[in-house]
N, C-alpha and C. Protein backbone atom coordinates (compact mmCIF):
# COMPACT_ATOMS: atom_id res chain seq x y z
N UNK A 1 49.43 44.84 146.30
CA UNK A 1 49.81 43.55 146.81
C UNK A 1 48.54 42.83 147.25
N UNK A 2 48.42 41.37 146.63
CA UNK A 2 47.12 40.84 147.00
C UNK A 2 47.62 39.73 147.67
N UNK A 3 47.14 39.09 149.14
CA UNK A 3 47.63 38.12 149.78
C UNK A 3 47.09 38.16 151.17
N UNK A 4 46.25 36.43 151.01
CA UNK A 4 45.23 36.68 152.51
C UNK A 4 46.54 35.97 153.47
N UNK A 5 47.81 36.19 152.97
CA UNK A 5 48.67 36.03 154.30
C UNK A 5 48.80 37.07 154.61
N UNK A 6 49.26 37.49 156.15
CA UNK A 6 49.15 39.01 156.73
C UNK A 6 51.13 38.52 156.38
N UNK A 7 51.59 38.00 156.47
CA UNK A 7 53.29 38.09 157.62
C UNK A 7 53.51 37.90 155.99
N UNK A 8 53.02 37.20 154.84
CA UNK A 8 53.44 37.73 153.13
C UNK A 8 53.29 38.54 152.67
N UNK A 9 52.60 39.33 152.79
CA UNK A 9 51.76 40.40 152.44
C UNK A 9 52.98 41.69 153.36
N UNK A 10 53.13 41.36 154.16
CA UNK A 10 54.10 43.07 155.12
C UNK A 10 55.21 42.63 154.25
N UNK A 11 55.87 41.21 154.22
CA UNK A 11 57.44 41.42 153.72
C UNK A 11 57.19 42.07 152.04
N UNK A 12 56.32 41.80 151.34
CA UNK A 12 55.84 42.09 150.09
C UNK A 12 55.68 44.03 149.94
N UNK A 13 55.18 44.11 150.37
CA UNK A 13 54.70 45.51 150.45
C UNK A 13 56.49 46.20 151.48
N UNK A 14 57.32 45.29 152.20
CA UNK A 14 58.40 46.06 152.42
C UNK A 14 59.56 45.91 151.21
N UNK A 15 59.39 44.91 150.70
CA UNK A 15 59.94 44.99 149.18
C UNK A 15 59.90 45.80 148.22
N UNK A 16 58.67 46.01 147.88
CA UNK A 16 58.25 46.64 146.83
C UNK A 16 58.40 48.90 147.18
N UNK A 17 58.51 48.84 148.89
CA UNK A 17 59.12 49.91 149.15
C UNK A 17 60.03 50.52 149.12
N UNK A 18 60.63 49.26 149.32
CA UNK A 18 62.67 49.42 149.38
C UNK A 18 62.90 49.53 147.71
N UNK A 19 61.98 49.08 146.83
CA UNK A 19 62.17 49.35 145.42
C UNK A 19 62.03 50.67 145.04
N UNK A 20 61.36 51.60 145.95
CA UNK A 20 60.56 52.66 145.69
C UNK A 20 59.32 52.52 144.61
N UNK A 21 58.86 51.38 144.44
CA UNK A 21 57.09 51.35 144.11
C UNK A 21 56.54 52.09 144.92
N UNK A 22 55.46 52.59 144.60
CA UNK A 22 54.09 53.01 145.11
C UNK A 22 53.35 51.53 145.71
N UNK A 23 53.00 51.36 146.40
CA UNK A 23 52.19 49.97 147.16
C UNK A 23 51.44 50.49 147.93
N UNK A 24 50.18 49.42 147.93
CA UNK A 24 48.39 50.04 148.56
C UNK A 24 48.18 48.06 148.10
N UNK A 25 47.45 48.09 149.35
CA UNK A 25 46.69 46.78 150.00
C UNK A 25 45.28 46.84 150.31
N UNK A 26 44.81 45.97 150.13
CA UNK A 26 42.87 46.01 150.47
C UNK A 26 42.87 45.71 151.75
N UNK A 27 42.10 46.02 152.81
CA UNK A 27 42.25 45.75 154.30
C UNK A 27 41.14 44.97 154.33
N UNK A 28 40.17 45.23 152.88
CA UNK A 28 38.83 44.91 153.41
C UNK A 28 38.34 43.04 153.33
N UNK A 29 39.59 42.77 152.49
CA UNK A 29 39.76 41.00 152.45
C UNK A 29 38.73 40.51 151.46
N UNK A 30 39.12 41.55 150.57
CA UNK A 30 37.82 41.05 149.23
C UNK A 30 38.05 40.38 148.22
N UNK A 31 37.62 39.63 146.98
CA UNK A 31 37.81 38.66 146.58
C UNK A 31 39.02 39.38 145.50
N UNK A 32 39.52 38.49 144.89
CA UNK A 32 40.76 38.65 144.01
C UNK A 32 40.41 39.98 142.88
N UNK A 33 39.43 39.49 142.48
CA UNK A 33 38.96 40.36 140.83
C UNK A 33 38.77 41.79 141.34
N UNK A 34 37.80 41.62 142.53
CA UNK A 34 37.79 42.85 143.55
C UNK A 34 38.65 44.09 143.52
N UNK A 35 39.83 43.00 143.92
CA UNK A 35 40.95 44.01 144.26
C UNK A 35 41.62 44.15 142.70
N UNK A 36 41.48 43.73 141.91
CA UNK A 36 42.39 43.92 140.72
C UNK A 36 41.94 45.04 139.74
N UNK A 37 40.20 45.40 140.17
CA UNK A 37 39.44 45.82 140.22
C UNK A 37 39.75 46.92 140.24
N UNK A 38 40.00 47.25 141.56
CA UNK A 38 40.49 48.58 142.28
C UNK A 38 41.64 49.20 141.75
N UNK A 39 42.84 47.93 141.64
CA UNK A 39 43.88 48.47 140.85
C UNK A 39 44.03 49.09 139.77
N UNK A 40 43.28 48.77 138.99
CA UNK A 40 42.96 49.23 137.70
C UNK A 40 42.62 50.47 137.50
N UNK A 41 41.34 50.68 138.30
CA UNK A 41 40.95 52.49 138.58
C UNK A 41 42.06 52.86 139.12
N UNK A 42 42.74 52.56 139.99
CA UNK A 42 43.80 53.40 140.61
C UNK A 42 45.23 53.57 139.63
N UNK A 43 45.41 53.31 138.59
CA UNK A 43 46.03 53.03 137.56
C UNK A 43 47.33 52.82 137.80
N UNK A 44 47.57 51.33 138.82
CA UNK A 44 48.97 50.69 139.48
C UNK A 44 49.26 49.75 137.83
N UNK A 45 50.28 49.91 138.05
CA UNK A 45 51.17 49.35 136.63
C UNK A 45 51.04 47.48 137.09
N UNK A 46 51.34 47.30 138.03
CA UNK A 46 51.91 45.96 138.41
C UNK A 46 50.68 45.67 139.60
N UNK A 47 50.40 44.06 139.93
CA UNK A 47 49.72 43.97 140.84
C UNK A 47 50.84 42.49 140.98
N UNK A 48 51.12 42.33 142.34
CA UNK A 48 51.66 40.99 142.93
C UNK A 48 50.51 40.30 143.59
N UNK A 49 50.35 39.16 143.22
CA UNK A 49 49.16 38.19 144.07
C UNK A 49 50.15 36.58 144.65
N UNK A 50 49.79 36.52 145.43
CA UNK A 50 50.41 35.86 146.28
C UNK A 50 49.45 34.35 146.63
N UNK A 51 49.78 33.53 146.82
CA UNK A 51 48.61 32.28 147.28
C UNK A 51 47.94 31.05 145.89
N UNK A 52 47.94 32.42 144.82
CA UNK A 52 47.23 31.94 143.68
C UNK A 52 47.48 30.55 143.05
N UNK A 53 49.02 30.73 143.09
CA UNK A 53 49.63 29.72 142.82
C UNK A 53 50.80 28.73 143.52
N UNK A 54 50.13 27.82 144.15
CA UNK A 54 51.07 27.36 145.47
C UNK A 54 51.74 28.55 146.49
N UNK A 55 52.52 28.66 146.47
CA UNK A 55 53.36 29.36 147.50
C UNK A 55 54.31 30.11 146.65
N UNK A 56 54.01 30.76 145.37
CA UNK A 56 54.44 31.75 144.21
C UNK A 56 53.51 33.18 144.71
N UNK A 57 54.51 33.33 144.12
CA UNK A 57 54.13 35.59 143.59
C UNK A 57 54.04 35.26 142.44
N UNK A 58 52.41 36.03 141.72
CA UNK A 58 52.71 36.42 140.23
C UNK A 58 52.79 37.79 140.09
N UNK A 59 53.99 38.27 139.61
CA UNK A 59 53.28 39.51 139.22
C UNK A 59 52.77 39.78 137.67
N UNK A 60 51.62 40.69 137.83
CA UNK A 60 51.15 40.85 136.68
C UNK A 60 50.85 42.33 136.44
N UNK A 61 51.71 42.37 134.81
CA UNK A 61 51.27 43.93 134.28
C UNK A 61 49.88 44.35 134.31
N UNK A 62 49.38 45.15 134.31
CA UNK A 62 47.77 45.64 134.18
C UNK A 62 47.78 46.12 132.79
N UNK A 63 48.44 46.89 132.21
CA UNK A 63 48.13 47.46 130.73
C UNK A 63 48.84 47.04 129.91
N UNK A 64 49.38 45.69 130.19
CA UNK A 64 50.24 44.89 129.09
C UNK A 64 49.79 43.48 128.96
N UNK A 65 49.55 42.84 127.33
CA UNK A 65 48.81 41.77 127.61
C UNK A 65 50.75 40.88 127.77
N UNK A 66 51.79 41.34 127.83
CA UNK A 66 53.06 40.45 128.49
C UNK A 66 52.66 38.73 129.29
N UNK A 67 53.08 38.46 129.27
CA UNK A 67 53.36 36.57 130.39
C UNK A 67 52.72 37.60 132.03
N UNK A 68 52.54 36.93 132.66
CA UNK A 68 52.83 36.98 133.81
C UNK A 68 53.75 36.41 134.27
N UNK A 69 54.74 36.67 135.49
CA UNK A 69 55.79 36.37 135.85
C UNK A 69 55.60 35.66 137.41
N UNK A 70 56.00 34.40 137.24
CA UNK A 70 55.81 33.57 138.67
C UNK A 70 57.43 33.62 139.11
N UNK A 71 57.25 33.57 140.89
CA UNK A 71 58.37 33.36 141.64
C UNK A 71 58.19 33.35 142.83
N UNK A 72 59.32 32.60 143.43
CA UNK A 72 59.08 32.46 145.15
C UNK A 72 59.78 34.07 145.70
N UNK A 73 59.38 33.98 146.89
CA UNK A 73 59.41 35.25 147.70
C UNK A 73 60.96 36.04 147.64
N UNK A 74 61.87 34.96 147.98
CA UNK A 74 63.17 35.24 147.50
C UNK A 74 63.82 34.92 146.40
N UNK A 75 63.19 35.09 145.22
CA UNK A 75 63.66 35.32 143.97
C UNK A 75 63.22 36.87 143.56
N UNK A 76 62.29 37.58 144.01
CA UNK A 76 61.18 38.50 143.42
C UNK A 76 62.84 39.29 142.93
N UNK A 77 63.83 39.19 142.97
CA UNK A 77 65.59 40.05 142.29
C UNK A 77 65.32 39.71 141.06
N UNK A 78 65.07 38.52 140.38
CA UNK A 78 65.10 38.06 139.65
C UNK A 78 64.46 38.96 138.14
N UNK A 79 63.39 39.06 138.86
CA UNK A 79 62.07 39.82 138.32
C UNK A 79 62.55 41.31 137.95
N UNK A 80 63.21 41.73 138.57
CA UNK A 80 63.19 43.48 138.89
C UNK A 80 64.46 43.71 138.53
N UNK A 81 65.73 43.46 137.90
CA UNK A 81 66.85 43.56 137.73
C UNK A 81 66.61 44.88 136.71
């Protein structure tokens, strides 16, 4: 979960729990690529970034060149059905 909101970022990461994802956050507040960076070595399927685009979630596959998928906070059902 990437998002320099703290109070988007907890409901995000309690989402993606209640899904039973695996979820891990950068504490260290580093730049975007940074962290996508990290994801990558850590070999997370999905990364959610938050901010990027107005007040949207994208999530984006890591090992799929797929769309990325935009949505507001209470749609992310939409996504995951």
């Amino acid at each position: 979960v990437i998002s320099n909101d703290f109070d988007v970022r907890m409901k995000l990461l309690e989402y993606f729990k209640n899904k039973n994802f695996l979820v891990d956050y950068d504490n260290l507040n580093r730049k975007v690529i940074k962290q996508i960076t990290e994801a990558v070595k850590s070999n997370f399927k999905y990364i959610a970034i938050y901010g990027e685009n107005e007040d949207k979630i994208k999530i984006k596959e890591l090992f799929n060149n797929d769309q990325d998928k935009l949505c507001e906070l209470e749609n992310l059902d939409t996504i995951f059905l």
